[in-house]
PDB file of N, CA and C in Angstrom:
ATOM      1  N   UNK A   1       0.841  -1.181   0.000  1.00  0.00           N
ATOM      2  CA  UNK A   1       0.000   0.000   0.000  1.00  0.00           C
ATOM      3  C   UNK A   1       0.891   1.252   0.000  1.00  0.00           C
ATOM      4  N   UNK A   2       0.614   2.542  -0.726  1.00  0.00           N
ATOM      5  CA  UNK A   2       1.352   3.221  -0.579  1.00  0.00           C
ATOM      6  C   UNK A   2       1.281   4.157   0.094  1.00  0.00           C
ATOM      7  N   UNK A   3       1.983   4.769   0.871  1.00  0.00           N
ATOM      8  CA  UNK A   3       2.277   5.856   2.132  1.00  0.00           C
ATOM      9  C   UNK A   3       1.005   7.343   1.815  1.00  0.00           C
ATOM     10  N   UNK A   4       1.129   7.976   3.042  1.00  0.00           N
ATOM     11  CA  UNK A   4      -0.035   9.037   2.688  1.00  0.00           C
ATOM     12  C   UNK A   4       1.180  10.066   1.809  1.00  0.00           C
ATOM     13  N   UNK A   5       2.232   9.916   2.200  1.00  0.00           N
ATOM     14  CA  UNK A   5       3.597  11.080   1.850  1.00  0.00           C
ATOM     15  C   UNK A   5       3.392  10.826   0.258  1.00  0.00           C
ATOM     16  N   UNK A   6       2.895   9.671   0.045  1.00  0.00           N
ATOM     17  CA  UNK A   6       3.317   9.259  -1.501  1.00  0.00           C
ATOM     18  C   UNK A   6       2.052   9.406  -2.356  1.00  0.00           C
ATOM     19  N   UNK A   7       1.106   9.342  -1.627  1.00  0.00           N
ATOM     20  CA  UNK A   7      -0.616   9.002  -2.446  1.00  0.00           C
ATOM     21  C   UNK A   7      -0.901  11.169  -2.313  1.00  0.00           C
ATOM     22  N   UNK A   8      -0.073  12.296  -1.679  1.00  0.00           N
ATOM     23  CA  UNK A   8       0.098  13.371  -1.706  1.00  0.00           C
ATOM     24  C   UNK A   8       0.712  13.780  -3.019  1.00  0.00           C
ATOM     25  N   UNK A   9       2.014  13.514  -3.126  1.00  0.00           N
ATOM     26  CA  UNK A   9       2.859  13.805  -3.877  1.00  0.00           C
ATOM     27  C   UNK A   9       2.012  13.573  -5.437  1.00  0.00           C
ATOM     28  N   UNK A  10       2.034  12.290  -5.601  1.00  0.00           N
ATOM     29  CA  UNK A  10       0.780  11.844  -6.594  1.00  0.00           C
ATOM     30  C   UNK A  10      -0.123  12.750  -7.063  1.00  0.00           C
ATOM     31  N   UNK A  11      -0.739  12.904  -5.650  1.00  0.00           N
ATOM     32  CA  UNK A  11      -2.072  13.722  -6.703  1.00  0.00           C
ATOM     33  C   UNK A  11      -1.286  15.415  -6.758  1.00  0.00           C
ATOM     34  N   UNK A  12      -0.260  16.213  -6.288  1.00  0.00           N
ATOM     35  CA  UNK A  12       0.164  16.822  -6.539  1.00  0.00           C
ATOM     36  C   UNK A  12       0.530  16.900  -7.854  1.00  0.00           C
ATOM     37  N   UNK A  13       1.034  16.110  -8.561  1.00  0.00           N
ATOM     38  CA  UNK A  13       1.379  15.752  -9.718  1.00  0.00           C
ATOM     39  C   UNK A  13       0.287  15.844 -10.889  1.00  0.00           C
ATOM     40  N   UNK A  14      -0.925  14.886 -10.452  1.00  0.00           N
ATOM     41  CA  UNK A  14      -1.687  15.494 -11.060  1.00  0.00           C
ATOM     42  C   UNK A  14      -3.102  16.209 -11.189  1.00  0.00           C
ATOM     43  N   UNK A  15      -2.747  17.042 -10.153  1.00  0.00           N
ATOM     44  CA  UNK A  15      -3.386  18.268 -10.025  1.00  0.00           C
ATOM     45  C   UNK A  15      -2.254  18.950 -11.240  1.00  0.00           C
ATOM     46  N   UNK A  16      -1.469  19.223 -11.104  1.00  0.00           N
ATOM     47  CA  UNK A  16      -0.633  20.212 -12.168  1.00  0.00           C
ATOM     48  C   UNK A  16      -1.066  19.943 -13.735  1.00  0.00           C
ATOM     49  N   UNK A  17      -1.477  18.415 -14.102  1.00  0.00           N
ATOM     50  CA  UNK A  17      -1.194  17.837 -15.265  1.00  0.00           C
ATOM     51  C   UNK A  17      -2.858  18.228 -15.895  1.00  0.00           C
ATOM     52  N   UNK A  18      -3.956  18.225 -14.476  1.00  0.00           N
ATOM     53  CA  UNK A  18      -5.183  18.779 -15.025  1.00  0.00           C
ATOM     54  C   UNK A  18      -5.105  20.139 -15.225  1.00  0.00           C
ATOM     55  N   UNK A  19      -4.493  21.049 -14.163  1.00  0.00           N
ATOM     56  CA  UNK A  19      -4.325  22.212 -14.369  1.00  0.00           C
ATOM     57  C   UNK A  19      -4.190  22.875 -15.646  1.00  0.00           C
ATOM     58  N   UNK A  20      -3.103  22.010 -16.156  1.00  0.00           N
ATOM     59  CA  UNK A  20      -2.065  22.889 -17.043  1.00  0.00           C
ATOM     60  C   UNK A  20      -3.401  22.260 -18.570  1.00  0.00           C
ATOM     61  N   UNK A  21      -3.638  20.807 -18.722  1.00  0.00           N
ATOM     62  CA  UNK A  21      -4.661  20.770 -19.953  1.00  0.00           C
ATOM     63  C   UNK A  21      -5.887  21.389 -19.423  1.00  0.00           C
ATOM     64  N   UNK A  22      -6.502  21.868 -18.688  1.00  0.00           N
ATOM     65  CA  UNK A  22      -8.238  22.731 -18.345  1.00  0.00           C
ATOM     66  C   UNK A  22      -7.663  24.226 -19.234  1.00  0.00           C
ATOM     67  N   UNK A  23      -6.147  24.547 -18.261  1.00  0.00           N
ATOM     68  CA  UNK A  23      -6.005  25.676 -18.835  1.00  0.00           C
ATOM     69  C   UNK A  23      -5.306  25.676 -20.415  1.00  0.00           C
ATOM     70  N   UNK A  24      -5.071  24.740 -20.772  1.00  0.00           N
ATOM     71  CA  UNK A  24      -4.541  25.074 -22.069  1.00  0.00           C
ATOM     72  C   UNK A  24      -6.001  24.766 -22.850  1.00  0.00           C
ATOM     73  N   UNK A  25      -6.611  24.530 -22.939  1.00  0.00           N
ATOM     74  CA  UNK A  25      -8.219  24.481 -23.319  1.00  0.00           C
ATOM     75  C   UNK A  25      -8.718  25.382 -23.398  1.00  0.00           C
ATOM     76  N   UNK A  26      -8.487  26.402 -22.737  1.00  0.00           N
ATOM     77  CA  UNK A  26      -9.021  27.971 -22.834  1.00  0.00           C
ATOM     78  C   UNK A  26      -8.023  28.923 -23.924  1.00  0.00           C
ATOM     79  N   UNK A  27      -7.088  28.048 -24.301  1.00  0.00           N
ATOM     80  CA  UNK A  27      -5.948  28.987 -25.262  1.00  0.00           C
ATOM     81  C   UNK A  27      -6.596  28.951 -26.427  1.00  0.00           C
ATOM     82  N   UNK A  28      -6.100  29.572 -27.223  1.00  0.00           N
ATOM     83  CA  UNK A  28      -6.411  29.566 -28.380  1.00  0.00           C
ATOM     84  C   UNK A  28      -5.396  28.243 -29.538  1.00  0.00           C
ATOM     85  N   UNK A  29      -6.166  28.024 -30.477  1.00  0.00           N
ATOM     86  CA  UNK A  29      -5.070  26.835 -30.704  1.00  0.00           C
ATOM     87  C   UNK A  29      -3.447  26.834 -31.104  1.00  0.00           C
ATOM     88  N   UNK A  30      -3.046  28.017 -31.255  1.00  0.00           N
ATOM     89  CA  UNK A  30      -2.150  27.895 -31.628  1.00  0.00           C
ATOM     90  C   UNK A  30      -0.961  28.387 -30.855  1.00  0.00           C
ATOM     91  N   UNK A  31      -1.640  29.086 -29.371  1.00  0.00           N
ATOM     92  CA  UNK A  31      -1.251  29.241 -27.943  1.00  0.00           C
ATOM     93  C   UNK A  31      -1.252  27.656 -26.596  1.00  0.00           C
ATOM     94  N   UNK A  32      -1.633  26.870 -27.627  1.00  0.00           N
ATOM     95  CA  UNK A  32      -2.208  25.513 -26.206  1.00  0.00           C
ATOM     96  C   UNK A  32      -0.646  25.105 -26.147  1.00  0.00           C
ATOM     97  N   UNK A  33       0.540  24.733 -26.753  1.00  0.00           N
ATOM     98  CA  UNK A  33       1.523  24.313 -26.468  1.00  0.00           C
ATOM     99  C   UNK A  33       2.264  25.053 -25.326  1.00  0.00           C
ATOM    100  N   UNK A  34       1.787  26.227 -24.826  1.00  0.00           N
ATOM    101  CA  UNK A  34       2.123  26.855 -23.734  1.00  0.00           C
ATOM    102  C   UNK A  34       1.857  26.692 -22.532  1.00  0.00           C
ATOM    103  N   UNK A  35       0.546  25.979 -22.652  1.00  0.00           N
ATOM    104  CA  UNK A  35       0.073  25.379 -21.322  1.00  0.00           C
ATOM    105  C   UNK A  35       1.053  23.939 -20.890  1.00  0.00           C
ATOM    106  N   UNK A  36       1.399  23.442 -21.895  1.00  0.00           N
ATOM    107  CA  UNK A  36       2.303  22.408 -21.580  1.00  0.00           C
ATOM    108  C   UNK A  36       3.701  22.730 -21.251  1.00  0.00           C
ATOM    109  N   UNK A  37       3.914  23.347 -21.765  1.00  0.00           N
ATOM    110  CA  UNK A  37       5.233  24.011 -20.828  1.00  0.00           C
ATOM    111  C   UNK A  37       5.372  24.205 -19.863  1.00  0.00           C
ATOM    112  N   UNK A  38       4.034  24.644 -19.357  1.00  0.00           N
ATOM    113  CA  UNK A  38       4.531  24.946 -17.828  1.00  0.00           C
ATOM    114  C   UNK A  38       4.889  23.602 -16.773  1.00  0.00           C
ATOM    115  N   UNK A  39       4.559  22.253 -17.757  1.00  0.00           N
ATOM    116  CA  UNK A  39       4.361  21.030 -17.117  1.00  0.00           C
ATOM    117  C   UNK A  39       5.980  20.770 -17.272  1.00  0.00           C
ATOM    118  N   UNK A  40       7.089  21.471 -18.472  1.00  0.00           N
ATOM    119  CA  UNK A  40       7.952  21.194 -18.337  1.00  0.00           C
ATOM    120  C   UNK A  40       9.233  22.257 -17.144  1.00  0.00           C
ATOM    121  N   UNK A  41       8.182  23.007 -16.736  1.00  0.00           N
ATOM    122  CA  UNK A  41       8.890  23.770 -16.125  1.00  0.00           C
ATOM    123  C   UNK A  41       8.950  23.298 -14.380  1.00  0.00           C
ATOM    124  N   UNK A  42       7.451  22.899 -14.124  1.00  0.00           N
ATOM    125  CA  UNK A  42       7.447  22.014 -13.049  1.00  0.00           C
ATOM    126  C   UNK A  42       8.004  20.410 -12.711  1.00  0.00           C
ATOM    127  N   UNK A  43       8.157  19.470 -13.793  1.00  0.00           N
ATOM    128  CA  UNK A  43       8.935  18.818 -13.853  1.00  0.00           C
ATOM    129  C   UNK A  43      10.430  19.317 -13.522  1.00  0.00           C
ATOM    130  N   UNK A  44      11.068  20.225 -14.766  1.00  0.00           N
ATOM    131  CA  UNK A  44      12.479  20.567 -14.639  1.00  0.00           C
ATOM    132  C   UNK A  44      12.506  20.951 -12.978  1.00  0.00           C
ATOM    133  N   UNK A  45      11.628  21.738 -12.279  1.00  0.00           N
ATOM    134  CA  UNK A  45      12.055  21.988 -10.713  1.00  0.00           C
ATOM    135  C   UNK A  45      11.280  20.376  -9.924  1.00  0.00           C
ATOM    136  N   UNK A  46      10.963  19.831 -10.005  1.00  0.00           N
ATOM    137  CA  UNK A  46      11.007  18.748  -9.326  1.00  0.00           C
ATOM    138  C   UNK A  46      11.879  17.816  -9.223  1.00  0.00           C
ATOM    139  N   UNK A  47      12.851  17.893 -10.538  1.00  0.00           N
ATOM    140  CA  UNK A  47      13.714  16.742 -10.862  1.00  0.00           C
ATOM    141  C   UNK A  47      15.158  17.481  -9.952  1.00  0.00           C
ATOM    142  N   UNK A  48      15.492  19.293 -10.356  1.00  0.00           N
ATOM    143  CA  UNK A  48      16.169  19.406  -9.561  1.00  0.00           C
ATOM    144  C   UNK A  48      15.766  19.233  -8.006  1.00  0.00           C
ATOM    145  N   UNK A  49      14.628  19.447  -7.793  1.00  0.00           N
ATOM    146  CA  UNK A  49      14.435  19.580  -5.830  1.00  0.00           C
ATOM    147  C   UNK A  49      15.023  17.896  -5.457  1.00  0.00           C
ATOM    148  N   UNK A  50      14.732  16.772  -5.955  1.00  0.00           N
ATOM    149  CA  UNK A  50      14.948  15.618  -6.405  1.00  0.00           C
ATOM    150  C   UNK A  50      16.040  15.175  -5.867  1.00  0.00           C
ATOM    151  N   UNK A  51      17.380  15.541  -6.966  1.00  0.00           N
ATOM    152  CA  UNK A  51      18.765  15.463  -7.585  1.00  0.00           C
ATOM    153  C   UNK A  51      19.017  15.923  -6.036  1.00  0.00           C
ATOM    154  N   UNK A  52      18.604  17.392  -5.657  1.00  0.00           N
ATOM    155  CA  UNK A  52      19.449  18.504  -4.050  1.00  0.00           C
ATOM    156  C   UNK A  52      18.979  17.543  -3.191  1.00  0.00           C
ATOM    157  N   UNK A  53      17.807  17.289  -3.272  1.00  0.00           N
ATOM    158  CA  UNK A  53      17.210  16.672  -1.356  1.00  0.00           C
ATOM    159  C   UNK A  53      17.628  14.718  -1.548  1.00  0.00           C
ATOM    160  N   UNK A  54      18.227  14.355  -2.344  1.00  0.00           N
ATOM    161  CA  UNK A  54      18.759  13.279  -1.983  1.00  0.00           C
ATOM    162  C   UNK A  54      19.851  13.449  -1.407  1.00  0.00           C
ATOM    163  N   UNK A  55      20.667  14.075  -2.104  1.00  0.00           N
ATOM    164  CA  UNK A  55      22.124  14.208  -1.847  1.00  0.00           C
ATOM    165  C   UNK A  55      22.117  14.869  -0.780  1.00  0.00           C
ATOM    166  N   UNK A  56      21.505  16.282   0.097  1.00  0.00           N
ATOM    167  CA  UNK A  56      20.982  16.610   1.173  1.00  0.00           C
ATOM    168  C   UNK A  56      20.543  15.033   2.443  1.00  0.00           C
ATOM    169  N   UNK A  57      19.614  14.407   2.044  1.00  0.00           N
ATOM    170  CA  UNK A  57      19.480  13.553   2.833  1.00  0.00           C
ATOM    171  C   UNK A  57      20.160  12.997   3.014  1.00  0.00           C
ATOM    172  N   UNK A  58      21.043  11.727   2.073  1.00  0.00           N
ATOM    173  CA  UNK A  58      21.924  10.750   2.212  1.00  0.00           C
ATOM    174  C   UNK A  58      21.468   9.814   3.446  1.00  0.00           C
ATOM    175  N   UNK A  59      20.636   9.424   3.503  1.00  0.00           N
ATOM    176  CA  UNK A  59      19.604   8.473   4.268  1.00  0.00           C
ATOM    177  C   UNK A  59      19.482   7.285   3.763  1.00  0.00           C
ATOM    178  N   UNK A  60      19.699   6.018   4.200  1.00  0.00           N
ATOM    179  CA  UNK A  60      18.562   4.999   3.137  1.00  0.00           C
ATOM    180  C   UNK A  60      17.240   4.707   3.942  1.00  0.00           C
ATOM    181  N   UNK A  61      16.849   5.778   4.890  1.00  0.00           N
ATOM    182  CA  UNK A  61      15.665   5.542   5.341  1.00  0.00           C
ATOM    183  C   UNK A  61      14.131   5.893   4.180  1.00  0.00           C
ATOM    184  N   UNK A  62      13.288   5.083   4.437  1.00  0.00           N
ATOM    185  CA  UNK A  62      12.237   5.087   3.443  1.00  0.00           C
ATOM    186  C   UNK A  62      11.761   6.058   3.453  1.00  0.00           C
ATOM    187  N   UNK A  63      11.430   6.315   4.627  1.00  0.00           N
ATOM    188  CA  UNK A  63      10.854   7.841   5.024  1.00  0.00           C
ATOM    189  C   UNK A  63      11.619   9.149   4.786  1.00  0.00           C
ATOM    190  N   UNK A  64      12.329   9.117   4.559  1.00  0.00           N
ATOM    191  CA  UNK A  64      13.547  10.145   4.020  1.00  0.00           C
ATOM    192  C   UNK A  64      13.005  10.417   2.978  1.00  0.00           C
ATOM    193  N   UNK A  65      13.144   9.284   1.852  1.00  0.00           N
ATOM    194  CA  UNK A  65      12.946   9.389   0.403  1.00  0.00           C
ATOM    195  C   UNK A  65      11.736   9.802   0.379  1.00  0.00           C
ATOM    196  N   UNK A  66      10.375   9.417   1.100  1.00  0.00           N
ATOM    197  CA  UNK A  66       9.417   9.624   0.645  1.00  0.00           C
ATOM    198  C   UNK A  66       9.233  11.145   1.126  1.00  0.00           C
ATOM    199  N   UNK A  67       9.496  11.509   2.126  1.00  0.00           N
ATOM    200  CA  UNK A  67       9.346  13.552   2.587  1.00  0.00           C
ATOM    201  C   UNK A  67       9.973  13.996   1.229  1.00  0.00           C
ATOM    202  N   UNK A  68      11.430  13.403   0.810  1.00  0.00           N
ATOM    203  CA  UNK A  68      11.892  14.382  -0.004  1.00  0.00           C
ATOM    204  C   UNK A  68      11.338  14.183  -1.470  1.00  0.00           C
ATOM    205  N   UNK A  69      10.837  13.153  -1.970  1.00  0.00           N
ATOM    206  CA  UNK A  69       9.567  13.185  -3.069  1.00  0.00           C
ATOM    207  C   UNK A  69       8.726  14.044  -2.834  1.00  0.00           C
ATOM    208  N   UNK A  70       8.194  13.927  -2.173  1.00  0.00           N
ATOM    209  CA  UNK A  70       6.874  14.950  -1.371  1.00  0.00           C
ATOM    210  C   UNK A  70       7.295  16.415  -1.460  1.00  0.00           C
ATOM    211  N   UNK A  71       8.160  16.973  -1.250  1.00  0.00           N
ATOM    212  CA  UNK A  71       8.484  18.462  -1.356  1.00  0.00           C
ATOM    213  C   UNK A  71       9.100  18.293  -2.529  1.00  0.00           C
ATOM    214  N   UNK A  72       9.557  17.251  -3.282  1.00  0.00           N
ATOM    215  CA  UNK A  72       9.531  17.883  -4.802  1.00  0.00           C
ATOM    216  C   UNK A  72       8.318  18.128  -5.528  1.00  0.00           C
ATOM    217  N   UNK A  73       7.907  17.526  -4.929  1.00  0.00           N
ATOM    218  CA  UNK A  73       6.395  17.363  -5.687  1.00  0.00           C
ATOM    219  C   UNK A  73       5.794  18.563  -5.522  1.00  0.00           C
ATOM    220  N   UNK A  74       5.989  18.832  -4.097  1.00  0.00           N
ATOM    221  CA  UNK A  74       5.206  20.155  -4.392  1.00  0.00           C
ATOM    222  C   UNK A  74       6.000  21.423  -4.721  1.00  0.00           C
ATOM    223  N   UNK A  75       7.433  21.610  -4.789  1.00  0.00           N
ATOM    224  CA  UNK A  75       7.687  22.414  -5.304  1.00  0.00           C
ATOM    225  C   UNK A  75       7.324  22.460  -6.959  1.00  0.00           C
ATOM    226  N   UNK A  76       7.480  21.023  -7.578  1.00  0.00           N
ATOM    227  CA  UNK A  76       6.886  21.056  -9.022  1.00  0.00           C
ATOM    228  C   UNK A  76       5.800  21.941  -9.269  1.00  0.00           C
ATOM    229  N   UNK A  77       4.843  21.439  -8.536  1.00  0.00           N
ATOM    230  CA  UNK A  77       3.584  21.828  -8.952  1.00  0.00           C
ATOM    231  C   UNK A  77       3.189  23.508  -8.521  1.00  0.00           C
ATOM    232  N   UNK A  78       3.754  24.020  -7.325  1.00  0.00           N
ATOM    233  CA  UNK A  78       4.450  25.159  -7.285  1.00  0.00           C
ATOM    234  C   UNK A  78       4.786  26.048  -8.722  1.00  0.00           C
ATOM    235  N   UNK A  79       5.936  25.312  -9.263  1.00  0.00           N
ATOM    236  CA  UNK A  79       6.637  25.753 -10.023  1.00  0.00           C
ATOM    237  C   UNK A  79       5.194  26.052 -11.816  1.00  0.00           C
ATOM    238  N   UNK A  80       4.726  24.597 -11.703  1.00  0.00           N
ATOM    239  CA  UNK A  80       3.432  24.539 -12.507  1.00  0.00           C
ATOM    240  C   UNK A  80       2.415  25.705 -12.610  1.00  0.00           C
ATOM    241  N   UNK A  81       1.831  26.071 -11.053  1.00  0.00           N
ATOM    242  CA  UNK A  81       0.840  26.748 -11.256  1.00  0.00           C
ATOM    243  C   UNK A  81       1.574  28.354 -11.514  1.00  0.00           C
ATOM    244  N   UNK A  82       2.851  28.558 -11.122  1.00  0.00           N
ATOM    245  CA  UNK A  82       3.453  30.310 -11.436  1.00  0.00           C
ATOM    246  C   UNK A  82       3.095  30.043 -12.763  1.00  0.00           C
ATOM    247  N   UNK A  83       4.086  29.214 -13.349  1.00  0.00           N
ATOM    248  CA  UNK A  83       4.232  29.545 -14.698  1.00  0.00           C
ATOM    249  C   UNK A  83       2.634  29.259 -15.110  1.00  0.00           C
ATOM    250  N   UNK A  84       1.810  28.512 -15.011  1.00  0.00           N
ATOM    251  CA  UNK A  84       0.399  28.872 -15.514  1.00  0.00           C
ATOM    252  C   UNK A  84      -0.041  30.229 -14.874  1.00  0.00           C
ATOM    253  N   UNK A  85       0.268  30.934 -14.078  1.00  0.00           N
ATOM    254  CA  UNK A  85      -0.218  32.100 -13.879  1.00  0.00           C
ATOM    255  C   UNK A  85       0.419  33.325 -14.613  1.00  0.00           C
ATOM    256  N   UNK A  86       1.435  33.348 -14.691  1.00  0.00           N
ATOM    257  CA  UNK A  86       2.470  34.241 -16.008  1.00  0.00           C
ATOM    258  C   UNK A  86       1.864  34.105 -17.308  1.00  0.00           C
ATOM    259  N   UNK A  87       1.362  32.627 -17.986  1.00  0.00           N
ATOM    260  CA  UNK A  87       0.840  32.606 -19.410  1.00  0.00           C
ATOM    261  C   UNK A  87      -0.711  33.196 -18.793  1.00  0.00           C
ATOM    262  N   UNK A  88      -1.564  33.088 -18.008  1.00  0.00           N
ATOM    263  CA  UNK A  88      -2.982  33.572 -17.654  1.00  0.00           C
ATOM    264  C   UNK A  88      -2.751  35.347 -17.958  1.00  0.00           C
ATOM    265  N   UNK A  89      -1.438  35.755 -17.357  1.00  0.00           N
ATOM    266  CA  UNK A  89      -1.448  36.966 -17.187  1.00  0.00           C
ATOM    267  C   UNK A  89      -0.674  38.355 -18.960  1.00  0.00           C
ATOM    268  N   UNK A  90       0.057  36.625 -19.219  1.00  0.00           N
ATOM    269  CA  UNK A  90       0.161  37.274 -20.566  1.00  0.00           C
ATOM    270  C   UNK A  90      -1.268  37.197 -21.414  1.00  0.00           C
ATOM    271  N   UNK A  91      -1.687  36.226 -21.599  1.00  0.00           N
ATOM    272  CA  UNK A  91      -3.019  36.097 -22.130  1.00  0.00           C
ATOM    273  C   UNK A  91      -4.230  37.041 -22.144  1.00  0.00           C
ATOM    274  N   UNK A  92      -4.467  37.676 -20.952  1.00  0.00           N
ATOM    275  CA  UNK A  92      -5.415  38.656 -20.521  1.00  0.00           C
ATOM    276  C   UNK A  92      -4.480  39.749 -20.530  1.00  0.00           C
ATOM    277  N   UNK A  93      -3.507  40.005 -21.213  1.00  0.00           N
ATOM    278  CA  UNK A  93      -3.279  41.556 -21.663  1.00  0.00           C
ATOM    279  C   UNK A  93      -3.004  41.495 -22.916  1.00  0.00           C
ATOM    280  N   UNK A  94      -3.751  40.271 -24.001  1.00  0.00           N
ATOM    281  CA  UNK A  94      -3.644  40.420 -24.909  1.00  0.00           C
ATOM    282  C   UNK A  94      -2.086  40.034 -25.687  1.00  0.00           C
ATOM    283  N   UNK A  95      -1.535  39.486 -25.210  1.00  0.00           N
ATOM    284  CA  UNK A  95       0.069  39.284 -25.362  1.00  0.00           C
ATOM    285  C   UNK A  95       0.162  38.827 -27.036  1.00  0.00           C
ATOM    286  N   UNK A  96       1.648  38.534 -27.480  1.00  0.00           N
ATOM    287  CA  UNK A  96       1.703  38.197 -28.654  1.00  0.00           C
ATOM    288  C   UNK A  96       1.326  36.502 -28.662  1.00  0.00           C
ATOM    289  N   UNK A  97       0.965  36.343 -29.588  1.00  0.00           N
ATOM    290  CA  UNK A  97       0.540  35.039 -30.318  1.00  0.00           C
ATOM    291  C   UNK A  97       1.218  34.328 -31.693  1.00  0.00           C
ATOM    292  N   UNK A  98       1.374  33.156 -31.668  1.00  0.00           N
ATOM    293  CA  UNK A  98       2.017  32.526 -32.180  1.00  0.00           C
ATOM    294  C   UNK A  98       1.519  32.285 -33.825  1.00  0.00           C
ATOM    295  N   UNK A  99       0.408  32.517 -33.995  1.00  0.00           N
ATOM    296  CA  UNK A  99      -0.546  32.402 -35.264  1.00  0.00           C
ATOM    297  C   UNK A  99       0.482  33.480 -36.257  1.00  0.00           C
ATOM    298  N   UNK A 100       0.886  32.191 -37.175  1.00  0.00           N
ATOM    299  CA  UNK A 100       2.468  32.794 -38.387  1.00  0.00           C
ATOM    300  C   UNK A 100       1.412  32.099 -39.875  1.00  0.00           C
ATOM    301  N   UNK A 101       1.851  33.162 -40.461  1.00  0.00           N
ATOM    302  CA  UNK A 101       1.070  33.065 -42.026  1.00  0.00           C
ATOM    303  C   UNK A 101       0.850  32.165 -42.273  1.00  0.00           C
TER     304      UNK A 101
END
């Protein structure tokens, strides 16, 4: 069965992954690849929080690993919802768009 630290982290994960497709659904089509980005931007900071809080821990306790999953996770998704709030905020001032001849 898996830990509450871990069945967290999880849906942290995808909470970001609905986030980011609800909101790329509201883009226009040739703006939706932006909403996915931000999934690579929360990944890229999860993988580093990851890479630091192992090497930080140096534990082989289970529980180690699983806290420091857990705060990657949520720094990911952290990292997910800014950057979906930066494209929300370019979007509603009308920002440039990707639509090429």
């Amino acid at each position: 069965m898996i830990d509450t630290k871990m069945t967290m982290a999880f849906v942290l994960i995808g909470l970001a992954a609905v986030a980011a497709g609800l909101f790329g659904l509201r883009l226009p089509p040739g703006d939706r690849i932006a909403a996915g980005l931000s999934l690579v931007v929360g990944a890229g900071v999860g993988v580093v929080a990851l890479a630091i809080g192992t090497n930080i821990a140096s534990s082989d306790s289970v529980d180690t690993a699983e806290t420091v999953f857990l705060v990657a996770a949520a720094l990911g998704f952290l990292a997910t919802m800014g950057s979906l709030y930066l494209l929300w905020q370019r979007t509603e001032r009308g920002g440039p768009t990707s639509q090429q001849g």
